[in-house]
Protein backbone atom coordinates (compact mmCIF):
# COMPACT_ATOMS: atom_id res chain seq x y z
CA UNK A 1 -17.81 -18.33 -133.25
CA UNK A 2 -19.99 -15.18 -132.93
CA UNK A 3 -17.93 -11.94 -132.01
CA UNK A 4 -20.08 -12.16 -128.62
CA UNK A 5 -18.70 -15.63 -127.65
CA UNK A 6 -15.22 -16.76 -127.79
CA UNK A 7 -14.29 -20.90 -126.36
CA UNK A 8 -11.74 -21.53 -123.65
CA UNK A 9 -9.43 -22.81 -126.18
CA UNK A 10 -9.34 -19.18 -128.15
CA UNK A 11 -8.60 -17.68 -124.41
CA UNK A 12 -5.76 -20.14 -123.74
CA UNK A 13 -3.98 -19.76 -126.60
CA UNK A 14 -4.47 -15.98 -126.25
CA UNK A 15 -3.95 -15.38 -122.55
CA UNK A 16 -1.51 -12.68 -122.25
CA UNK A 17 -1.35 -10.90 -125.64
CA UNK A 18 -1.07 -7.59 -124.77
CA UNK A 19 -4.45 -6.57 -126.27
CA UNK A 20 -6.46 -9.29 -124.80
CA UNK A 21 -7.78 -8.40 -121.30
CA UNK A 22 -9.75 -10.83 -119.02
CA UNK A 23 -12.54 -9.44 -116.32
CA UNK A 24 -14.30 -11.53 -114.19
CA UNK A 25 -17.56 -10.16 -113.73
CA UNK A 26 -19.20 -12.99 -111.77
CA UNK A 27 -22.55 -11.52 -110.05
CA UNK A 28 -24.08 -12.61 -106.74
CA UNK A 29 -27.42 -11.74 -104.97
CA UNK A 30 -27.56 -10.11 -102.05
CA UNK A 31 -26.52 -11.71 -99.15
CA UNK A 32 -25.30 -14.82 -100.54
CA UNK A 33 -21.82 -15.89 -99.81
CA UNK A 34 -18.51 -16.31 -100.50
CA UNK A 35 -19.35 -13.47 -102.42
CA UNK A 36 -18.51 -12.91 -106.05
CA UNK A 37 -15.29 -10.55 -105.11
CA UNK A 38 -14.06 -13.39 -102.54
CA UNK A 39 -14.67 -16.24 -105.55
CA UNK A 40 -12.23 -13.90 -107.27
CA UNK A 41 -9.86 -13.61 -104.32
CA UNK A 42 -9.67 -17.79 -104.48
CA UNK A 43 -8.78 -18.41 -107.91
CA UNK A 44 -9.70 -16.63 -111.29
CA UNK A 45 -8.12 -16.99 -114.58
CA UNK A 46 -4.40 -15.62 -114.93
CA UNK A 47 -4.74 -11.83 -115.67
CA UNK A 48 -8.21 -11.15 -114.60
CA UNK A 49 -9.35 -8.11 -113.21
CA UNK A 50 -13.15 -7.77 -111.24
CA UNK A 51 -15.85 -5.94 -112.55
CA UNK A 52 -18.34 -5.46 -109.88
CA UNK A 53 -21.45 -5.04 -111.31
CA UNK A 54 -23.13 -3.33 -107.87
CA UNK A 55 -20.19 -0.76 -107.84
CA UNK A 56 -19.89 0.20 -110.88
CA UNK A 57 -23.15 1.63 -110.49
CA UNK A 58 -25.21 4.43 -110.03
CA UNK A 59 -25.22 4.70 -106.25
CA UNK A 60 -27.30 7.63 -105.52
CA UNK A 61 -30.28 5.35 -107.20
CA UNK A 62 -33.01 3.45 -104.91
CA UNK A 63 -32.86 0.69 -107.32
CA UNK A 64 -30.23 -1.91 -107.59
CA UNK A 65 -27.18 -1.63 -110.12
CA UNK A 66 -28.16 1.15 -112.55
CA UNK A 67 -26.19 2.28 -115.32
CA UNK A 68 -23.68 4.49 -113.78
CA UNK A 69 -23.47 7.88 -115.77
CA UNK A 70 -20.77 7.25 -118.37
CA UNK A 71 -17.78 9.68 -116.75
CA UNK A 72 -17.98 6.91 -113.60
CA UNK A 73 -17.98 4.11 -115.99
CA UNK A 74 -14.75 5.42 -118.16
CA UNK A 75 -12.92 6.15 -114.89
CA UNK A 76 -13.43 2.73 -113.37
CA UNK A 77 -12.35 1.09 -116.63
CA UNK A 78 -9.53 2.84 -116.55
CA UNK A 79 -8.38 1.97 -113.34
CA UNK A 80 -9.25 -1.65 -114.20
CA UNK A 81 -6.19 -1.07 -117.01
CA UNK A 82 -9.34 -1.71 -119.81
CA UNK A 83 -9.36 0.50 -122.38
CA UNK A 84 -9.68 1.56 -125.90
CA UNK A 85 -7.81 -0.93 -128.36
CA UNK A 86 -8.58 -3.96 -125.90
CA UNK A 87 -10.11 -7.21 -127.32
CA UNK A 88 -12.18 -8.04 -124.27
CA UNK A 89 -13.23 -11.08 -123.03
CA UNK A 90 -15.75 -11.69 -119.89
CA UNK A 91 -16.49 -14.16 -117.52
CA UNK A 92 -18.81 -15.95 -114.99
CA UNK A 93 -17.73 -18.01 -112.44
CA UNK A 94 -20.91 -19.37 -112.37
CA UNK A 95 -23.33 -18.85 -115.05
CA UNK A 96 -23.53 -16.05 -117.64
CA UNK A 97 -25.54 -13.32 -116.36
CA UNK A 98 -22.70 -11.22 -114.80
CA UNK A 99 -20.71 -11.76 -117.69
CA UNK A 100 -24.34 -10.64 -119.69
CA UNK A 101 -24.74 -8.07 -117.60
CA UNK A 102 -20.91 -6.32 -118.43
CA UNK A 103 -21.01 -7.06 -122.05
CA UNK A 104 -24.47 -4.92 -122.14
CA UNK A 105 -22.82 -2.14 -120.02
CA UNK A 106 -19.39 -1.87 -122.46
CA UNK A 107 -21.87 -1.93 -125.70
CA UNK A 108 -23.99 0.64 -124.12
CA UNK A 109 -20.87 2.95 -123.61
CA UNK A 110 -19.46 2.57 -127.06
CA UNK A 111 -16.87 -0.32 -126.40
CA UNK A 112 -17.87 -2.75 -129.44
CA UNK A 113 -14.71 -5.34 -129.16
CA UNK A 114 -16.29 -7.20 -126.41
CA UNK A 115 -17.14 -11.31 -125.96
CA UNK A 116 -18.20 -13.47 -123.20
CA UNK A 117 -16.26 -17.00 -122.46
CA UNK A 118 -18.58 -19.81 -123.37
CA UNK A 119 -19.13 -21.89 -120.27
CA UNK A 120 -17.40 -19.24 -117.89
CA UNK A 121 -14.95 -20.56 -114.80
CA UNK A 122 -16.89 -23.54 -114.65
CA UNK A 123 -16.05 -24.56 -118.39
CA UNK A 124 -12.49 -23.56 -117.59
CA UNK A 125 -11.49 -25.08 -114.16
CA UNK A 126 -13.48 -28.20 -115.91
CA UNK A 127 -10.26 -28.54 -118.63
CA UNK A 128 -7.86 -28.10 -115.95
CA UNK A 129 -7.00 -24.49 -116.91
CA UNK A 130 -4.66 -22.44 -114.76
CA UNK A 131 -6.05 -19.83 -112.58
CA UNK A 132 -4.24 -17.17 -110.21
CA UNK A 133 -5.37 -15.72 -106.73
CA UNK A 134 -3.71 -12.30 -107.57
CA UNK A 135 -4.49 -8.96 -109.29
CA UNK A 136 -2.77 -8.70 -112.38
CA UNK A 137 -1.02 -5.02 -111.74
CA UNK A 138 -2.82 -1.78 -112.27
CA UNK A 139 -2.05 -0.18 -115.78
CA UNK A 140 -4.03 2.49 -116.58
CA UNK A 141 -5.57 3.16 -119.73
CA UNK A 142 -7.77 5.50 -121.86
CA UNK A 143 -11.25 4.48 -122.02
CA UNK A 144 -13.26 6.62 -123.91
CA UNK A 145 -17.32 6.20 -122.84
CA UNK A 146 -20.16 6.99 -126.04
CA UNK A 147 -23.47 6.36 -124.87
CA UNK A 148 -25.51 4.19 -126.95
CA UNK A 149 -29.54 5.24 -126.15
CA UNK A 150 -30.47 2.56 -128.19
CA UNK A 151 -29.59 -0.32 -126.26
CA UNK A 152 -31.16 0.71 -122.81
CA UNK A 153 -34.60 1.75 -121.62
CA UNK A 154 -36.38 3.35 -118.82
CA UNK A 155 -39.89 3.13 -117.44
CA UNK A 156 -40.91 6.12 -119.23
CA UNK A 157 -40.45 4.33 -122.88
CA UNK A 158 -41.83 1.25 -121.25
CA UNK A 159 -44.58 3.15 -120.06
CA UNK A 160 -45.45 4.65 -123.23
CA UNK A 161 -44.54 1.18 -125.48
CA UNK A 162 -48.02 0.08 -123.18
CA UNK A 163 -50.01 2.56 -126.06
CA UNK A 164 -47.80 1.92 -128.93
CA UNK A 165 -47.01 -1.37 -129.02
CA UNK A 166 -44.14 -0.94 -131.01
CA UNK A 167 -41.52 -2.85 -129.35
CA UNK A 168 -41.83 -6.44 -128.03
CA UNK A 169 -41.18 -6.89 -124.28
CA UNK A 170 -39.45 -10.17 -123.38
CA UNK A 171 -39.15 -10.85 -119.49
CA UNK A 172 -36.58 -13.75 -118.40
CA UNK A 173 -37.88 -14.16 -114.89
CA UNK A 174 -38.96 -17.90 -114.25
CA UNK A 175 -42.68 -18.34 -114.82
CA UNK A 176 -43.73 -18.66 -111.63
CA UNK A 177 -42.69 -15.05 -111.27
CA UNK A 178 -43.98 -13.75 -114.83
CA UNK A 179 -47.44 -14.94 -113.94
CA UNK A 180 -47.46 -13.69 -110.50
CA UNK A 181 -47.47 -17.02 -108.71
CA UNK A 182 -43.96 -17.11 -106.65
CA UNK A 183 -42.95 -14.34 -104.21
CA UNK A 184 -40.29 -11.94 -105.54
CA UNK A 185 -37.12 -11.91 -104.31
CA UNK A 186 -36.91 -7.85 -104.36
CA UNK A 187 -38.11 -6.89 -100.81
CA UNK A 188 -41.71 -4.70 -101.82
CA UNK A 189 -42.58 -5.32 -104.88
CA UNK A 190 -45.89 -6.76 -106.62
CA UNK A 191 -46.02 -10.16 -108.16
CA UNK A 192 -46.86 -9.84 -111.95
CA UNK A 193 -45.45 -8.68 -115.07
CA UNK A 194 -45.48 -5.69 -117.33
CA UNK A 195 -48.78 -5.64 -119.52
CA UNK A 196 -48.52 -7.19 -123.01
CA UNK A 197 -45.07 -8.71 -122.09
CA UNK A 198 -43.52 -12.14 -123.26
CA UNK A 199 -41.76 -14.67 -121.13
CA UNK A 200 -38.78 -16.62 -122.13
CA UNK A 201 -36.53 -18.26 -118.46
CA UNK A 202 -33.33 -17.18 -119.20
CA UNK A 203 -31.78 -20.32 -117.60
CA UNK A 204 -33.04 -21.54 -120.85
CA UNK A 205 -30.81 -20.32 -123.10
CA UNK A 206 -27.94 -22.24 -121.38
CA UNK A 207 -26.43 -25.94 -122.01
CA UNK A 208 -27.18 -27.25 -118.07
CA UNK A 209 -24.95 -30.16 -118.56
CA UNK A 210 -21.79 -27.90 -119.78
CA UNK A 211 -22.69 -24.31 -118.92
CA UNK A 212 -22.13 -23.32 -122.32
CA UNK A 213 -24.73 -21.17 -124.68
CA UNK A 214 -27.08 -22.72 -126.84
CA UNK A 215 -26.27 -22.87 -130.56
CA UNK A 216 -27.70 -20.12 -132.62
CA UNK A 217 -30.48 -22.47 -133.94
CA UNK A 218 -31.69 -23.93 -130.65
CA UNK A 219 -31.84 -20.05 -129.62
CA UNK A 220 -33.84 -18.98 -132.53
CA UNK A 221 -36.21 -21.62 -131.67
CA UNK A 222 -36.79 -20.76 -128.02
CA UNK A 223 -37.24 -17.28 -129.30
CA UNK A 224 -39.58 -17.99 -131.47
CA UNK A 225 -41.66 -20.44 -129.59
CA UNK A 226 -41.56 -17.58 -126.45
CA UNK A 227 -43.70 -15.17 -129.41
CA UNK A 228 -41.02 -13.74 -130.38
CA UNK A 229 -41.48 -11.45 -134.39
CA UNK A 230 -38.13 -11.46 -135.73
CA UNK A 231 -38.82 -7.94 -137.71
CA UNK A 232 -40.09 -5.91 -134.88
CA UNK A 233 -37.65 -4.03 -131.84
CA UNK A 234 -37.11 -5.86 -128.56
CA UNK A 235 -36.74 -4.97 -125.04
CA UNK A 236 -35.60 -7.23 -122.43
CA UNK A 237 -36.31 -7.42 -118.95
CA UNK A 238 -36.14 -9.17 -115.82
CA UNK A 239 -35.53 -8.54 -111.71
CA UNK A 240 -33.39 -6.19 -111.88
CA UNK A 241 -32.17 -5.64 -115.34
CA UNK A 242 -29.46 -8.58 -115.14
CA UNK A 243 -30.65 -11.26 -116.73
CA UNK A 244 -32.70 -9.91 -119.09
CA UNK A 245 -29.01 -9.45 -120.23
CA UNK A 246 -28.38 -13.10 -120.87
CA UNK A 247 -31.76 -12.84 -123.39
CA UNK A 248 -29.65 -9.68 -124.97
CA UNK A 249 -27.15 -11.78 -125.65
CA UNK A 250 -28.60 -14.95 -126.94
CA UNK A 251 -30.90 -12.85 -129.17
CA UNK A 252 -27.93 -10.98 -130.41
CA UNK A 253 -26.38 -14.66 -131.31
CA UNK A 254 -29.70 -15.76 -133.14
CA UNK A 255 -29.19 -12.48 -135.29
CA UNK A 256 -31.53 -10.00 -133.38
CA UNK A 257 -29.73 -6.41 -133.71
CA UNK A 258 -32.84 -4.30 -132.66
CA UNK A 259 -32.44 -5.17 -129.02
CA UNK A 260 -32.86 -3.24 -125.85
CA UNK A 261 -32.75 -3.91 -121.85
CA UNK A 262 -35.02 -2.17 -119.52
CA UNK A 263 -32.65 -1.64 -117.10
CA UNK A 264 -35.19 -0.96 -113.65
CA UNK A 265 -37.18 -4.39 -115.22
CA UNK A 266 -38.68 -5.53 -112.26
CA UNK A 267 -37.35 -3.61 -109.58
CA UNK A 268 -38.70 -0.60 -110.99
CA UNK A 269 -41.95 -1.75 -112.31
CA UNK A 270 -43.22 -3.82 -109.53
CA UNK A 271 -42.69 -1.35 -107.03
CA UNK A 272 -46.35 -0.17 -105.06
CA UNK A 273 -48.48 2.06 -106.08
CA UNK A 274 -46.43 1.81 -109.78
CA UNK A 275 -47.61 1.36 -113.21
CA UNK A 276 -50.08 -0.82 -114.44
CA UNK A 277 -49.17 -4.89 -113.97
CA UNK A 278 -50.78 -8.15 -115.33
CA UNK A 279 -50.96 -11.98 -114.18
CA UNK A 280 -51.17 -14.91 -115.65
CA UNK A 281 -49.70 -16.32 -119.06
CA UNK A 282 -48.76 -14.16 -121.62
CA UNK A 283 -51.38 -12.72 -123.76
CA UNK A 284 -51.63 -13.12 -127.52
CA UNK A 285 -50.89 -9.39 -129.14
CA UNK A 286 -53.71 -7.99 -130.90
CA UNK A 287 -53.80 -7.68 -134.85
């Protein structure tokens, strides 16, 4: 399988190597309960430690789960006992996008040996797989934190890709919400999508009868059908820059290296009185 995706089998017969690590970074709205930290408390698989995406953040922001700056995201790692030298593996108890979501954040600061269990907890506690309902103990480890400005953007470079053109914006919002027809979720903000933008629903990219990721061909295809140009820089976005992370990943499956995530997406964008928005299906690009 892809370096991005390991199976449940390669984790079994793996768990507890001593440079394997396990995170469970399982992401909840707002709100909605058990939370993801409580899912953890119940059961997770043996070893795990929580990454929580809305704390390992930058909390003087308005805007919901920024990248934290990278000395914050080195010193939580380390007190997760994740570090350099780890073979990392991620997890969703429910889904992918968390798991998306953390395997963004550890490419954008430098950590490269990083993959997301196909089909997440659910895959798992579906093949009878042990789980635990305690922290593994703390060891702490060096984690050394590079940011990578190629694989995020912010609403400056969006604002200016509006003139240029130059990199393809791919939203994974539903398309109610791309075309400005349902409400969004994120209290404020206008109903729309950024100008010249693509739309692809993340849920998508996902097997709903197994919870595992499309092949690479079936991905390719829904990329290409969304308008996709395989030779031309992408940015992803979404609500609030998570699952645009799932469309990160699947295009880095299909073979898409050139790939960025607007991290504010839609929580940014669609705020009042911000920059310009559109309705309605995409438009064709102009030659």
């Amino acid at each position: 399988m892809s370096d991005a995706l390991v199976s449940t089998e390669w984790l079994a017969s793996r768990l507890g190597a001593p440079d394997v690590r396990v995170v469970d970074a399982s992401f909840k709205m707002p709100g909605v309960t058990p939370t993801a930290r409580e899912d953890y408390s119940a059961g997770h698989i043996p070893g795990a430690v929580f990454f929580d995406i809305d704390e390992i953040a930058e909390l003087d922001s308005p805007l919901p789960h920024m990248l934290p700056a990278a000395e914050k995201f080195a010193s939580r790692m380390r007190r997760l006992s994740l570090g350099d030298g780890n073979r990392i593996v991620l997890y969703d108890a429910d889904g992918v996008a968390g798991a998306a979501r953390a395997w963004w954040m550890f490419r954008v600061f430098g950590h490269g040996d990083i993959s997301v269990l196909d089909g997440g907890l659910r895959k798992w506690r579906a093949e009878g797989r042990p789980l635990d309902d305690l922290p593994p103990m703390p060891r702490e480890r060096h984690f050394t934190a590079r940011l990578n400005t190629m694989l995020v953007r912010d609403r400056d470079q969006i604002l200016a890709n509006l003139a240029s053109g130059r990199e393809q914006v791919l939203d994974a919002r539903n398309p109610g919400r791309f075309r400005g027809e349902a409400v969004e979720p994120w209290p404020g903000r206008r109903q729309g999508h950024i100008p010249g933008s693509l739309n692809l629903d993340h849920t998508l990219l996902v097997d709903p009868a197994t919870g595992t990721l499309q092949p690479p061909e079936v991905l390719a295809q829904l990329f290409e059908s969304a308008g996709i140009e395989p030779k031309r820089p992408i940015v992803t976005s979404c609500g609030s820059g998570i699952t645009a992370c799932v469309l990160a990943l699947g295009l880095h499956l299909a073979g898409y290296r050139d790939v960025a995530v607007y991290d504010g997406s839609w929580a940014e964008w669609g705020l009042p009185d911000g920059p310009p928005i559109e309705t309605g299906p995409p438009r064709p690009r102009a030659e």
